[in-house]
C-alpha atoms as a PDB file:
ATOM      1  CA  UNK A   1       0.000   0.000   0.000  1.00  0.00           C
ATOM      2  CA  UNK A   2       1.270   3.688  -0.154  1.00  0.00           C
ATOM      3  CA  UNK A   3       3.698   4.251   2.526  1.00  0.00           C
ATOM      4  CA  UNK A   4       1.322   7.438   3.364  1.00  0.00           C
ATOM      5  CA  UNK A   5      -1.599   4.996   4.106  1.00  0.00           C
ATOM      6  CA  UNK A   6       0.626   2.252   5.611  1.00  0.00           C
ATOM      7  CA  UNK A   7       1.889   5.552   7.974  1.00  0.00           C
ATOM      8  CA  UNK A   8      -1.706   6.178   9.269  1.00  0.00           C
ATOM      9  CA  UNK A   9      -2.664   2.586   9.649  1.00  0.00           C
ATOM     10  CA  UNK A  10       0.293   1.629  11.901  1.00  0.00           C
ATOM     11  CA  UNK A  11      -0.362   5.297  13.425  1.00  0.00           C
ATOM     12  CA  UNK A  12      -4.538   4.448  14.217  1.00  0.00           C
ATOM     13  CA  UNK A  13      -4.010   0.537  15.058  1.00  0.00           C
ATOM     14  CA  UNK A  14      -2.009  -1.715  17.846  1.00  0.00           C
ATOM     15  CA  UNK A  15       0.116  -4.818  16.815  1.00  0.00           C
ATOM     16  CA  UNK A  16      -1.920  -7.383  16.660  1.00  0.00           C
ATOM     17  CA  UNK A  17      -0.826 -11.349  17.307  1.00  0.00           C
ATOM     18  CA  UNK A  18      -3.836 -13.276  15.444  1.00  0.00           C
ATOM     19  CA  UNK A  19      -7.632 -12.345  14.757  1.00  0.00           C
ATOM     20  CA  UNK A  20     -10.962 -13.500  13.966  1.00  0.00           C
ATOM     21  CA  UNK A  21     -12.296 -11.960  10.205  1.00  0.00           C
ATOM     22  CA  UNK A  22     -16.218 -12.899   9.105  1.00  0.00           C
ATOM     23  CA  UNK A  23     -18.178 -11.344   6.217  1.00  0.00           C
ATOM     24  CA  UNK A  24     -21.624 -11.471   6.817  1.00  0.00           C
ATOM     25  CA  UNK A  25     -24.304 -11.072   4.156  1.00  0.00           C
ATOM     26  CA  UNK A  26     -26.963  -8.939   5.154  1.00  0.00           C
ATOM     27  CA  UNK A  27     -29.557  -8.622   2.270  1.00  0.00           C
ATOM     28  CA  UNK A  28     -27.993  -9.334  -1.562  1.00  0.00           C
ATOM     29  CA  UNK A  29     -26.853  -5.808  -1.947  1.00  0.00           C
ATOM     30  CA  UNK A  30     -24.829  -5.131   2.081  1.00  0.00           C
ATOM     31  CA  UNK A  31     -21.798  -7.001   3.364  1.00  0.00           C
ATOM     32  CA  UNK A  32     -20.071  -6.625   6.889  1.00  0.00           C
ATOM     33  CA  UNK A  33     -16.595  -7.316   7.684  1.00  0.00           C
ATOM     34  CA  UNK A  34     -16.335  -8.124  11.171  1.00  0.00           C
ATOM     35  CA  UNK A  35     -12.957  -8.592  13.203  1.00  0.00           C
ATOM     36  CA  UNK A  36     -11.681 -10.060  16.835  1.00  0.00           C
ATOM     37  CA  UNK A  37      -8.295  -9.284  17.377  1.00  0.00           C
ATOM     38  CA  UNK A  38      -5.954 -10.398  19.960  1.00  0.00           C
ATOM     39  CA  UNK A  39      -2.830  -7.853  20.360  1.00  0.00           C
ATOM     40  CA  UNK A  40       0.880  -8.769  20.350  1.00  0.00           C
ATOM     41  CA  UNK A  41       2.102 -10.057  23.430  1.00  0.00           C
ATOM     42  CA  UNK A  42      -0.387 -11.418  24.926  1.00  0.00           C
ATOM     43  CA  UNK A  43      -1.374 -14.620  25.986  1.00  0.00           C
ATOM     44  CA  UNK A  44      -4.812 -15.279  24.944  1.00  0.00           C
ATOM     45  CA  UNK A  45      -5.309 -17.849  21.690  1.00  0.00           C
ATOM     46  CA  UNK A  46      -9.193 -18.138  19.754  1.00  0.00           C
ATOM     47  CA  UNK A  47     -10.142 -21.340  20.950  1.00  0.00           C
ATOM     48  CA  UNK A  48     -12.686 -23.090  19.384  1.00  0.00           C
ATOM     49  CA  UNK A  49     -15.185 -21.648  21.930  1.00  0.00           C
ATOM     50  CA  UNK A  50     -14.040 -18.319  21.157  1.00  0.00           C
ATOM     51  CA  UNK A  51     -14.764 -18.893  17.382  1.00  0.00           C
ATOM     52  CA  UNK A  52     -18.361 -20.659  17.986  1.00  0.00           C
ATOM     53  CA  UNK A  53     -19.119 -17.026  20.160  1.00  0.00           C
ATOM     54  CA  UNK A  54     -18.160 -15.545  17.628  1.00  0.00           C
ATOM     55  CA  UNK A  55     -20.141 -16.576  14.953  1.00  0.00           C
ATOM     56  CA  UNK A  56     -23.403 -16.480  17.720  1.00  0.00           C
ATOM     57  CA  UNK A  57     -22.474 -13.036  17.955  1.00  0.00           C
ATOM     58  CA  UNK A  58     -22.572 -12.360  14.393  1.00  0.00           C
ATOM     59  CA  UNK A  59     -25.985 -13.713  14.085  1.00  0.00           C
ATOM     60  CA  UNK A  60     -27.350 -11.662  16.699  1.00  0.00           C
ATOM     61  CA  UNK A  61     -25.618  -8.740  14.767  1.00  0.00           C
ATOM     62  CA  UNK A  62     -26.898  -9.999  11.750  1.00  0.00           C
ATOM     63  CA  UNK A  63     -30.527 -10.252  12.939  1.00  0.00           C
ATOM     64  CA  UNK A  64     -30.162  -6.373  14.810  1.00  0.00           C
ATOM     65  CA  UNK A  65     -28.944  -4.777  11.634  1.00  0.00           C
ATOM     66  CA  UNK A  66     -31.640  -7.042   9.326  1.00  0.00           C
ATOM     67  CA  UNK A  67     -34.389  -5.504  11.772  1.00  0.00           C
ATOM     68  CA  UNK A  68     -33.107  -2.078  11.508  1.00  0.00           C
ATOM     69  CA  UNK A  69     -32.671  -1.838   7.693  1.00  0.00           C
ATOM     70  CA  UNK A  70     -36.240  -3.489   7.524  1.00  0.00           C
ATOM     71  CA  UNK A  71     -37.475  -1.049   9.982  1.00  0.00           C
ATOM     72  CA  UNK A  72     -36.171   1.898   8.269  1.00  0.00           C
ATOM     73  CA  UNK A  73     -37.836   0.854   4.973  1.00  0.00           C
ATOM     74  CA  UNK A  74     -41.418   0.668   6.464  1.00  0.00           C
ATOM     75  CA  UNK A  75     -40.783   4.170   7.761  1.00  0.00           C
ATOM     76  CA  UNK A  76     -39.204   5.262   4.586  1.00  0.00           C
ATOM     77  CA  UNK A  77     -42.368   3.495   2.473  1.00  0.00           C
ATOM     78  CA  UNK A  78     -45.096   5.253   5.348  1.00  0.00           C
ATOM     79  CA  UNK A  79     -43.245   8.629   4.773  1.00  0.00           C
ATOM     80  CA  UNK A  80     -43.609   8.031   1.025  1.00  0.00           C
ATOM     81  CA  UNK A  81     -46.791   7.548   1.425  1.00  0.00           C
ATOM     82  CA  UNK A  82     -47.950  10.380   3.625  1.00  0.00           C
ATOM     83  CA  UNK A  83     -45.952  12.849   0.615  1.00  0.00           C
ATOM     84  CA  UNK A  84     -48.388  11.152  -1.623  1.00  0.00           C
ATOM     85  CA  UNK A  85     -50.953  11.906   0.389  1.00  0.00           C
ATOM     86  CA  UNK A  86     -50.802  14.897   1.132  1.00  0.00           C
ATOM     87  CA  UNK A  87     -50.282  16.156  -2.558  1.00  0.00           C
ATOM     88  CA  UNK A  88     -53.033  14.525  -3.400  1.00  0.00           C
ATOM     89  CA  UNK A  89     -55.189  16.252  -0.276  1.00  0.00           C
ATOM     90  CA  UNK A  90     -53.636  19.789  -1.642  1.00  0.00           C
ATOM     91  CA  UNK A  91     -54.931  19.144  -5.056  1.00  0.00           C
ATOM     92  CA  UNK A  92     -58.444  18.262  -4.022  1.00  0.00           C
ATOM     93  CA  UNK A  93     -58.285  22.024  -2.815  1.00  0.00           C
ATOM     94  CA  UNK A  94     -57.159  25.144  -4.550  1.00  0.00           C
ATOM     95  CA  UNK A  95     -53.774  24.910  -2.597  1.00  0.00           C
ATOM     96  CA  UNK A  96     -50.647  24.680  -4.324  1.00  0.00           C
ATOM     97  CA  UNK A  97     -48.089  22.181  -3.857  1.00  0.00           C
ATOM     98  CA  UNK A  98     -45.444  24.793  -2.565  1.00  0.00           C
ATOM     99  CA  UNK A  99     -48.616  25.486   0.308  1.00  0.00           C
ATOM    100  CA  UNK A 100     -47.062  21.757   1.729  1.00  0.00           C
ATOM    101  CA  UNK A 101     -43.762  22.520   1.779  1.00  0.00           C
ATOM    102  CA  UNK A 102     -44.459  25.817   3.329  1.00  0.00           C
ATOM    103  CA  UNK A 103     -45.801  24.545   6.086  1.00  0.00           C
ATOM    104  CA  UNK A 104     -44.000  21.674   6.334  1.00  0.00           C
ATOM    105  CA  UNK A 105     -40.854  23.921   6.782  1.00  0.00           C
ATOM    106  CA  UNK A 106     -42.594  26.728   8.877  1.00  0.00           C
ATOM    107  CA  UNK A 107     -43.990  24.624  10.999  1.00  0.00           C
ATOM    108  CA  UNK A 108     -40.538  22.679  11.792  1.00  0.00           C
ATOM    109  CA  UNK A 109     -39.213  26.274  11.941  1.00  0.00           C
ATOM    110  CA  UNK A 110     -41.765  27.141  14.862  1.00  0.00           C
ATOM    111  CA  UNK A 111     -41.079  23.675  16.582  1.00  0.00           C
ATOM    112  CA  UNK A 112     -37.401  24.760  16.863  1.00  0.00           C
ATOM    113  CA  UNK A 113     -37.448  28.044  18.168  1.00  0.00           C
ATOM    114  CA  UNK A 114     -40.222  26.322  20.431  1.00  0.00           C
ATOM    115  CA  UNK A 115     -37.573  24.344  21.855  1.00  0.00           C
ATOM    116  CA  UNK A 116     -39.284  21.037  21.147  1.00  0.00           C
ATOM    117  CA  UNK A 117     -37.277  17.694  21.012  1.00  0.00           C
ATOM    118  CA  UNK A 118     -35.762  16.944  17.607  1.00  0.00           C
ATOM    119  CA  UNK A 119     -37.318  13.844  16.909  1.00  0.00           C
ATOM    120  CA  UNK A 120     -40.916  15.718  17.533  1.00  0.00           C
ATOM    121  CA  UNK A 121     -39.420  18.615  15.194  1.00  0.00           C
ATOM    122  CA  UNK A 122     -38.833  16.651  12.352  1.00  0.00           C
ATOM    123  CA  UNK A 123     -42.115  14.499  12.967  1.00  0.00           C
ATOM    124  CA  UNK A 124     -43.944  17.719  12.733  1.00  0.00           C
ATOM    125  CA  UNK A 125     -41.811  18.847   9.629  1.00  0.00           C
ATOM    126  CA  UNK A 126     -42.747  15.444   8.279  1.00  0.00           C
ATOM    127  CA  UNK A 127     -46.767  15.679   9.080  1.00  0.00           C
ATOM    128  CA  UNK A 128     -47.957  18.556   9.141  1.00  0.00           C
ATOM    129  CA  UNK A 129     -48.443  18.706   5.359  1.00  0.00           C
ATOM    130  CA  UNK A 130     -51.393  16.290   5.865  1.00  0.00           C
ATOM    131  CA  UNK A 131     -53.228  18.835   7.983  1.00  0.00           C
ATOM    132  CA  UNK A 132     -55.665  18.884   5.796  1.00  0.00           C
ATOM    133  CA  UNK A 133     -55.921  15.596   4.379  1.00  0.00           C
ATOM    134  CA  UNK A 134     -59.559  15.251   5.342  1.00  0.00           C
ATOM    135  CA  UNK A 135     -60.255  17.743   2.564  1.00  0.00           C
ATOM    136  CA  UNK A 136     -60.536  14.807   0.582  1.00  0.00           C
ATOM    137  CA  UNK A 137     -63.917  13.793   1.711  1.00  0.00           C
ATOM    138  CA  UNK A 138     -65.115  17.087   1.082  1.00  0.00           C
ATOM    139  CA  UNK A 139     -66.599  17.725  -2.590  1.00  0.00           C
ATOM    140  CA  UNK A 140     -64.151  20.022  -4.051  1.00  0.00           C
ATOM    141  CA  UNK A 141     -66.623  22.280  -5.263  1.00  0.00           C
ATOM    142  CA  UNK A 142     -67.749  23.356  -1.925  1.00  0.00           C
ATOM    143  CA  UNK A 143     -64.050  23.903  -1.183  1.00  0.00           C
ATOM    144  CA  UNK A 144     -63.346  25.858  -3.937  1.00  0.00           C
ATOM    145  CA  UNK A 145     -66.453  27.841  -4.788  1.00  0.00           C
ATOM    146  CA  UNK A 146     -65.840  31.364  -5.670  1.00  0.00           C
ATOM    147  CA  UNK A 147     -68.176  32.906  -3.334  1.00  0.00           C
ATOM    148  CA  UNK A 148     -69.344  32.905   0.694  1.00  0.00           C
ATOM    149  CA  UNK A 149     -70.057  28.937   1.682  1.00  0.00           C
ATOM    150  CA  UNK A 150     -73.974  28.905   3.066  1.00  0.00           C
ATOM    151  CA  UNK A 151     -73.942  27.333   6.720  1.00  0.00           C
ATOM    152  CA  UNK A 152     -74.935  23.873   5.317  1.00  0.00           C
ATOM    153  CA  UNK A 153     -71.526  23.980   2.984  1.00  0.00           C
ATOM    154  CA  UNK A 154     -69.827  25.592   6.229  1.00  0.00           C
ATOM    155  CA  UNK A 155     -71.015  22.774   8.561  1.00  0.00           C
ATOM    156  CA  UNK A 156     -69.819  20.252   5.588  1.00  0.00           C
ATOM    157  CA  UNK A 157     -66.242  21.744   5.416  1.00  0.00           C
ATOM    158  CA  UNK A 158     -66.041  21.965   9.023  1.00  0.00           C
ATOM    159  CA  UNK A 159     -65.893  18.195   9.082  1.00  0.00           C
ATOM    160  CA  UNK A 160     -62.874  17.697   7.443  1.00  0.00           C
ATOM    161  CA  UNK A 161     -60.500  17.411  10.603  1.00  0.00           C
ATOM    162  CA  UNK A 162     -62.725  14.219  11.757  1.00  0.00           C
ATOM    163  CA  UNK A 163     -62.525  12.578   8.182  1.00  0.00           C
ATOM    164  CA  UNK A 164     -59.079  12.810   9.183  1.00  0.00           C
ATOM    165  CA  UNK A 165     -58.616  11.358  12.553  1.00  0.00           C
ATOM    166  CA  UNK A 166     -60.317   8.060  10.088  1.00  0.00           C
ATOM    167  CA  UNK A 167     -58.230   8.249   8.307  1.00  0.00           C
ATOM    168  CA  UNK A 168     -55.133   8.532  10.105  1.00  0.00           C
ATOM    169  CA  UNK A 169     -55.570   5.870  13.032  1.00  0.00           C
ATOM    170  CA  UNK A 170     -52.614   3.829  12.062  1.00  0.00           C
ATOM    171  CA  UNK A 171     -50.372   4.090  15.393  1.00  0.00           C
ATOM    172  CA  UNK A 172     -47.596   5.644  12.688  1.00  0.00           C
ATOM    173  CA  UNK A 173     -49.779   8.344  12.012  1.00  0.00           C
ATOM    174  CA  UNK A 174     -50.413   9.604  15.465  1.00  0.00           C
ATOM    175  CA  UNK A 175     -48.803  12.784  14.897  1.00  0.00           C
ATOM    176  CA  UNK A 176     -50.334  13.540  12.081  1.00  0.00           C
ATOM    177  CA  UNK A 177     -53.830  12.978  13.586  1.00  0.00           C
ATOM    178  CA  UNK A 178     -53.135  15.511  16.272  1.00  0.00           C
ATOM    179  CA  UNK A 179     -52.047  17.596  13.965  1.00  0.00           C
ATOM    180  CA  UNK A 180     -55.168  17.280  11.445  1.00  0.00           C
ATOM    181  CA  UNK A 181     -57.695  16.800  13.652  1.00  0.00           C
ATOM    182  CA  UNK A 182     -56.934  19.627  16.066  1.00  0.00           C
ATOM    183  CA  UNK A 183     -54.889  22.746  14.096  1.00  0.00           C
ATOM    184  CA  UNK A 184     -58.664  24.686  13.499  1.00  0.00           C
ATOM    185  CA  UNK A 185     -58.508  24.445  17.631  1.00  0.00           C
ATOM    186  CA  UNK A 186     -57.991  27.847  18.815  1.00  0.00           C
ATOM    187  CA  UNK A 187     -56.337  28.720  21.929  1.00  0.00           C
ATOM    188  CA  UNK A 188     -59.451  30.814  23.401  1.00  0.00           C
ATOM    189  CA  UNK A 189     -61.515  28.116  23.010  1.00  0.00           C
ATOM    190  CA  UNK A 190     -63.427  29.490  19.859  1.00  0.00           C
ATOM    191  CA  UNK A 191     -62.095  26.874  16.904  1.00  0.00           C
ATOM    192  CA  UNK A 192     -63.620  23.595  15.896  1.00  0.00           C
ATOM    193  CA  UNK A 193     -64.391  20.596  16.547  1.00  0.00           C
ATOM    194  CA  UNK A 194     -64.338  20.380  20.186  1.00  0.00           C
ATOM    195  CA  UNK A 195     -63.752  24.128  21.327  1.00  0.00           C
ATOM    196  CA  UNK A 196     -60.627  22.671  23.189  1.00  0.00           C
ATOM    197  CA  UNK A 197     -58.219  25.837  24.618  1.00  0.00           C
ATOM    198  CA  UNK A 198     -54.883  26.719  25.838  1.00  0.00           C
ATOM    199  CA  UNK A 199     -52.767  23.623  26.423  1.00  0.00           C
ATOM    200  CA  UNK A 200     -55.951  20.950  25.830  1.00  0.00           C
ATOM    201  CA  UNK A 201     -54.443  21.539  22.243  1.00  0.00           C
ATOM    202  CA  UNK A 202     -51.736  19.445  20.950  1.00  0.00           C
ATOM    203  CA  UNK A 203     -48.260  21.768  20.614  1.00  0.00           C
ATOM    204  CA  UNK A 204     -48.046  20.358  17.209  1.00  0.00           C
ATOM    205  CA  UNK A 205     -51.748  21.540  16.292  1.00  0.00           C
ATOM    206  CA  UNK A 206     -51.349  24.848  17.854  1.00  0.00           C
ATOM    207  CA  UNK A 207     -48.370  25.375  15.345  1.00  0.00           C
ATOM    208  CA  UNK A 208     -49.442  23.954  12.605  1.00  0.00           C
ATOM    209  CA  UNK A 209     -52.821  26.479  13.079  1.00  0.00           C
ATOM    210  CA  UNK A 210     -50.796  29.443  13.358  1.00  0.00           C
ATOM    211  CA  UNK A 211     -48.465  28.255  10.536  1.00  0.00           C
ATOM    212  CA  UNK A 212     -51.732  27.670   7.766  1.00  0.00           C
ATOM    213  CA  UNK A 213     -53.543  30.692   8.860  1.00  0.00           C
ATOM    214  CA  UNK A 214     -50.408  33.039   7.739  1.00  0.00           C
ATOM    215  CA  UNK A 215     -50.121  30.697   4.320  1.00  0.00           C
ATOM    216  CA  UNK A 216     -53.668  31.260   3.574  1.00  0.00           C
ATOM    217  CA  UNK A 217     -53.642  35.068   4.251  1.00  0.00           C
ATOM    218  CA  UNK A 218     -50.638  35.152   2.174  1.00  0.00           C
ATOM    219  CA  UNK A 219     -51.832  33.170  -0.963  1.00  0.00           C
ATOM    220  CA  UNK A 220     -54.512  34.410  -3.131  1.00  0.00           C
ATOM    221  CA  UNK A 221     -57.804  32.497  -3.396  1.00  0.00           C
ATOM    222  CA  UNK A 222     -60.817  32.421  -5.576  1.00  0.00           C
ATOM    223  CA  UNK A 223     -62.283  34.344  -2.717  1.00  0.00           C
ATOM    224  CA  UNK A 224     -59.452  36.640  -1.493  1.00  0.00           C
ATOM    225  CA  UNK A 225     -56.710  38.563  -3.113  1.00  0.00           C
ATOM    226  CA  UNK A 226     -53.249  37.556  -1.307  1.00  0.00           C
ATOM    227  CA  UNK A 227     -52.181  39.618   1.702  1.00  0.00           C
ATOM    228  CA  UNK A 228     -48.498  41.318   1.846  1.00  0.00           C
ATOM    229  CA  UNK A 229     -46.125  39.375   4.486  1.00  0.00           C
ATOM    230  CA  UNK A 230     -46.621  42.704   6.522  1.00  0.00           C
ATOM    231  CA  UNK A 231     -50.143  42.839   6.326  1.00  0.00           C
ATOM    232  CA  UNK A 232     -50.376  38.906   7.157  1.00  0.00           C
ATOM    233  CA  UNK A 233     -48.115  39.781  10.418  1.00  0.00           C
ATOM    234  CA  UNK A 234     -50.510  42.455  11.432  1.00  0.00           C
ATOM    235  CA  UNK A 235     -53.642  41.026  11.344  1.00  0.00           C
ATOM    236  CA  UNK A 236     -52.304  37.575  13.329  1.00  0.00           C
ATOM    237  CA  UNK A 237     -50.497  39.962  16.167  1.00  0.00           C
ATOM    238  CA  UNK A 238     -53.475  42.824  16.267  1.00  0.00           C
ATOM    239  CA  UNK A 239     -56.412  40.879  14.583  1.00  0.00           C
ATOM    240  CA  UNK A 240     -59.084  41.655  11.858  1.00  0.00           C
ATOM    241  CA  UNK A 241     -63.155  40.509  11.385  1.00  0.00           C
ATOM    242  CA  UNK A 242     -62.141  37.044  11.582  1.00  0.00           C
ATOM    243  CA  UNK A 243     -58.786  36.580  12.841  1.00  0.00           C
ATOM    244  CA  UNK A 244     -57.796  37.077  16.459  1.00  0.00           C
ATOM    245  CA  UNK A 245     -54.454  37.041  18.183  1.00  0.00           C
ATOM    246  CA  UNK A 246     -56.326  35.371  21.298  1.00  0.00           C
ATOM    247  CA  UNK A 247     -56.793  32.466  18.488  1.00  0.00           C
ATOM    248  CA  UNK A 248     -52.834  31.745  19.086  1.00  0.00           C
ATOM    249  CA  UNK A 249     -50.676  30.245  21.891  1.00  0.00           C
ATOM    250  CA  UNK A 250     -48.881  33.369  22.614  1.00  0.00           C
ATOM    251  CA  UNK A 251     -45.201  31.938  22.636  1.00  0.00           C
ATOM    252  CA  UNK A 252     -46.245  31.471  19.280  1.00  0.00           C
ATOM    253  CA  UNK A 253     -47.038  34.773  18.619  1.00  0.00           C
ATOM    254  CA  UNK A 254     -43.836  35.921  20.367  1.00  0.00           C
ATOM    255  CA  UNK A 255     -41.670  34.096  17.708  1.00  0.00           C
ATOM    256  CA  UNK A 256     -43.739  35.019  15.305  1.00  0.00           C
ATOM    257  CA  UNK A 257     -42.859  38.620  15.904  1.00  0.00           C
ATOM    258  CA  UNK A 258     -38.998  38.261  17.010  1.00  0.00           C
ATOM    259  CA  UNK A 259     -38.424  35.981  13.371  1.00  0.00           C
ATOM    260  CA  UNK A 260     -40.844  37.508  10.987  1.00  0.00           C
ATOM    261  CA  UNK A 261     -37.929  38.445   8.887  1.00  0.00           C
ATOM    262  CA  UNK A 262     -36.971  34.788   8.938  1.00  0.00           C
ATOM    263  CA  UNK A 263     -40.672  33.875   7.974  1.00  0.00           C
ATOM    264  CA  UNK A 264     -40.478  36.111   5.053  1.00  0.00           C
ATOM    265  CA  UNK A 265     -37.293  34.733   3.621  1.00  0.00           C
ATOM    266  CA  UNK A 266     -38.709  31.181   4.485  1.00  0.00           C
ATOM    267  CA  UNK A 267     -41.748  32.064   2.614  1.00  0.00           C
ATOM    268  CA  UNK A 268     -40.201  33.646  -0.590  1.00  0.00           C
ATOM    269  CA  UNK A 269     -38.352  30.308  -0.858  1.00  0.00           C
ATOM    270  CA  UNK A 270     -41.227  28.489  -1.932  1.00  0.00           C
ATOM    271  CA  UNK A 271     -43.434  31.327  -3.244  1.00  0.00           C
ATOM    272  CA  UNK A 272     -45.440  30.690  -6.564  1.00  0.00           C
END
């Protein structure tokens, strides 16, 4: 080998009187080398014990690393799927696909600055695109008629977070439910569909709520022209005929305020 390489590897390893060396075969496209060594000097010998623990503790090994490639795969084909799913809820309603990754990244944005455990942060960033995946039950021209909904079309649309908790009740998808079934919660107690306040409301929900409401003022509907970033800031920290700030957890509000240049920059990157 290159006297450079040979260098480091007498420089990172020990002298070594005799070792053990197994490939194992982990699926057809993964191999692991596995060694035992003994060092120079000593007085220990492999036996043929020592070899038959070995290969025992290659198959445990072998059955751990089987397990966790397996596991990761379900995870990776459930996160697959909830993408999917969530494109396809977005396109059932006049949303863009950008309005997903917007929240999706706002929303893990939020979680952060909320302090929130990193696994839960990226489980949010990860689910919170399906907030609105019970849309799909909903006929899509109640949900994107150009004028005022009558209260029976209300009362249908309103629905749409239980069509989701349905949906979602595979164990996998639990924080997704939350998230779906409780974000039109408000933190007075005013949202829908149990009037739940203050901390009866999943964290996840109560961000994901704040996080949609400044997407939709923001984006331009068949009902609505789009509001400016500063006018969207105003009306969720001072209010207007339909949205309140008492609708918010007010940490919430607080780093909505302290970042909002942050938000803006965040939301330019996936702006029509």
């Amino acid at each position: 080998m290159p006297k450079d390489v040979a260098n480091l590897m007498y420089k990172f390893t020990k002298p070594i009187k005799s070792s053990l060396l197994k490939t194992m075969k982990i699926d057809e496209n993964r191999y692991l080398d596995v060694s035992l060594d003994i060092k120079k000097g000593s007085d220990e010998n492999f036996s043929e014990q020592s070899v038959r623990f070995f290969d025992s503790l290659l198959n445990v090994a072998k059955m751990f690393f089987v397990n966790r490639i397996r596991t990761q795969e379900v995870k990776n084909a459930y996160a697959t799927f909830a993408s999917k799913l969530s494109i396809l809820a977005e396109s059932h309603d006049e949303n863009s696909k950008k309005h997903i990754y917007r929240v999706s990244e706002l929303s893990a944005f939020f979680a952060e600055k909320l302090g929130l455990p990193k696994e839960q942060v990226e489980k949010i960033r990860d689910f919170s695109p399906l907030h609105d995946v019970g849309k799909l039950f909903v006929p899509a021209e109640i949900l994107n008629k150009p004028g005022k909904l009558n209260e029976k079309e209300w009362e249908e649309v309103r629905k749409h977070p239980l069509y989701a908790d349905n949906l979602l009740d595979d164990p996998y998808f639990e924080t997704a439910r939350k998230i779906a079934l409780y974000h039109h919660e408000h933190y007075d107690g005013s949202g829908y569909p149990f009037r739940l306040r203050g901390e009866q409301i999943p964290i996840e929900a109560q961000i994901v709520g704040l996080v949609d409401v400044y997407d939709a003022l923001r984006s331009k509907r068949s009902y609505k022209e789009a509001f400016s970033h500063k006018e969207a800031i105003e009306i969720l920290l001072h209010g207007d005929n339909r949205t309140k700030p008492d609708h918010f957890n007010p940490r919430l509000l607080e780093i909505l305020k302290k970042y909002e240049k942050e938000i803006e920059e965040m939301y330019k990157k996936y702006e029509e």
